[in-house]
Protein backbone atom coordinates (compact mmCIF):
# COMPACT_ATOMS: atom_id res chain seq x y z
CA UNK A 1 107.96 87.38 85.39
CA UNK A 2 108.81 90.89 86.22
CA UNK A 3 111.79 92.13 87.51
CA UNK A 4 111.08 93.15 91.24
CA UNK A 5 115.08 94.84 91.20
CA UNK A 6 114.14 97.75 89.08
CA UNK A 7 111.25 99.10 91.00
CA UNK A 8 113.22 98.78 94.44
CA UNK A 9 116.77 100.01 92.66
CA UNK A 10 118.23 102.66 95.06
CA UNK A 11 120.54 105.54 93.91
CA UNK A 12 123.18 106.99 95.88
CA UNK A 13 123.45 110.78 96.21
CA UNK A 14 126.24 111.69 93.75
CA UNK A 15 123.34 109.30 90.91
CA UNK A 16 120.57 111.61 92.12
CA UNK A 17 122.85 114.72 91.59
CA UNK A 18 123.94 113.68 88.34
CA UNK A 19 120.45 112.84 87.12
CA UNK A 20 119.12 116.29 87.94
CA UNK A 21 122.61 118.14 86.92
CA UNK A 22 122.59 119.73 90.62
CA UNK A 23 125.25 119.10 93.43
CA UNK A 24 124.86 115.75 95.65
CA UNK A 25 124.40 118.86 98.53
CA UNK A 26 121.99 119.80 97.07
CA UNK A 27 119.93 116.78 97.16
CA UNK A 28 120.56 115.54 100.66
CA UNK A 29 118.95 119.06 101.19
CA UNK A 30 115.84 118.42 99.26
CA UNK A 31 115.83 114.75 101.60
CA UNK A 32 115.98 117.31 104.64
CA UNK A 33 113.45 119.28 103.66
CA UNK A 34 111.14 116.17 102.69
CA UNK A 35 110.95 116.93 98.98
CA UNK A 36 112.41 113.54 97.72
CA UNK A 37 112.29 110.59 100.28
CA UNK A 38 115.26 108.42 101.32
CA UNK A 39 116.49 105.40 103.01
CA UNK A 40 119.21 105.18 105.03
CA UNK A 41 121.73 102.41 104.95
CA UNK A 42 122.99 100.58 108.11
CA UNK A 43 126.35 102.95 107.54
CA UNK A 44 124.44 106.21 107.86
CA UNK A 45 124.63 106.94 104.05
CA UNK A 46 121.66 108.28 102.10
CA UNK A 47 119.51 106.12 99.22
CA UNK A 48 117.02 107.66 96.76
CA UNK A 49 114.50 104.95 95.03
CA UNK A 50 115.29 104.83 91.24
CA UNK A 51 111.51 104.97 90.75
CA UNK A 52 110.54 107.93 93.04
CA UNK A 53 113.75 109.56 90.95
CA UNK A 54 112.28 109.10 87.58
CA UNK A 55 108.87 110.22 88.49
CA UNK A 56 110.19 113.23 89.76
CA UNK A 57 112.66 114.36 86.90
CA UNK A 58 109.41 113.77 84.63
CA UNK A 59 107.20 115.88 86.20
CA UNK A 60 109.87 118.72 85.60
C-alpha cells in the first residue's frame, strides 16, 4: 500500500528556503508571483507541497 503522506507532505517556508539555499523572502515572493504554488493554513501561514518542491529543484 502506498504511502498517501509523502505525496501530500507540505513544507513550510524556512524548508523551501533551505532546499533551494535562497532566503524564506525570497520564496513567499516566488508564491506571489505564481512561480511555486501554496496553501495557506487556517493561521495565515504559507505551505509549499514537498512534491511540487522536488520537481522544481530537479528541473534546475
Amino acid at each position: 500500500m502506498e504511502d498517501k503522506k509523502t505525496s501530500k507532505e507540505l513544507l513550510t517556508p524556512a524548508e523551501v528556503a533551505e532546499i533551494f539555499r535562497v532566503s524564506p523572502k525570497t520564496v513567499s515572493r516566488w508564491a506571489k508571483e505564481g512561480k511555486i504554488s501554496s496553501v495557506t493554513t487556517l493561521g495565515g501561514h504559507r505551505r509549499f507541497y514537498s512534491e511540487e518542491v522536488s520537481r522544481l529543484k530537479n528541473q534546475k
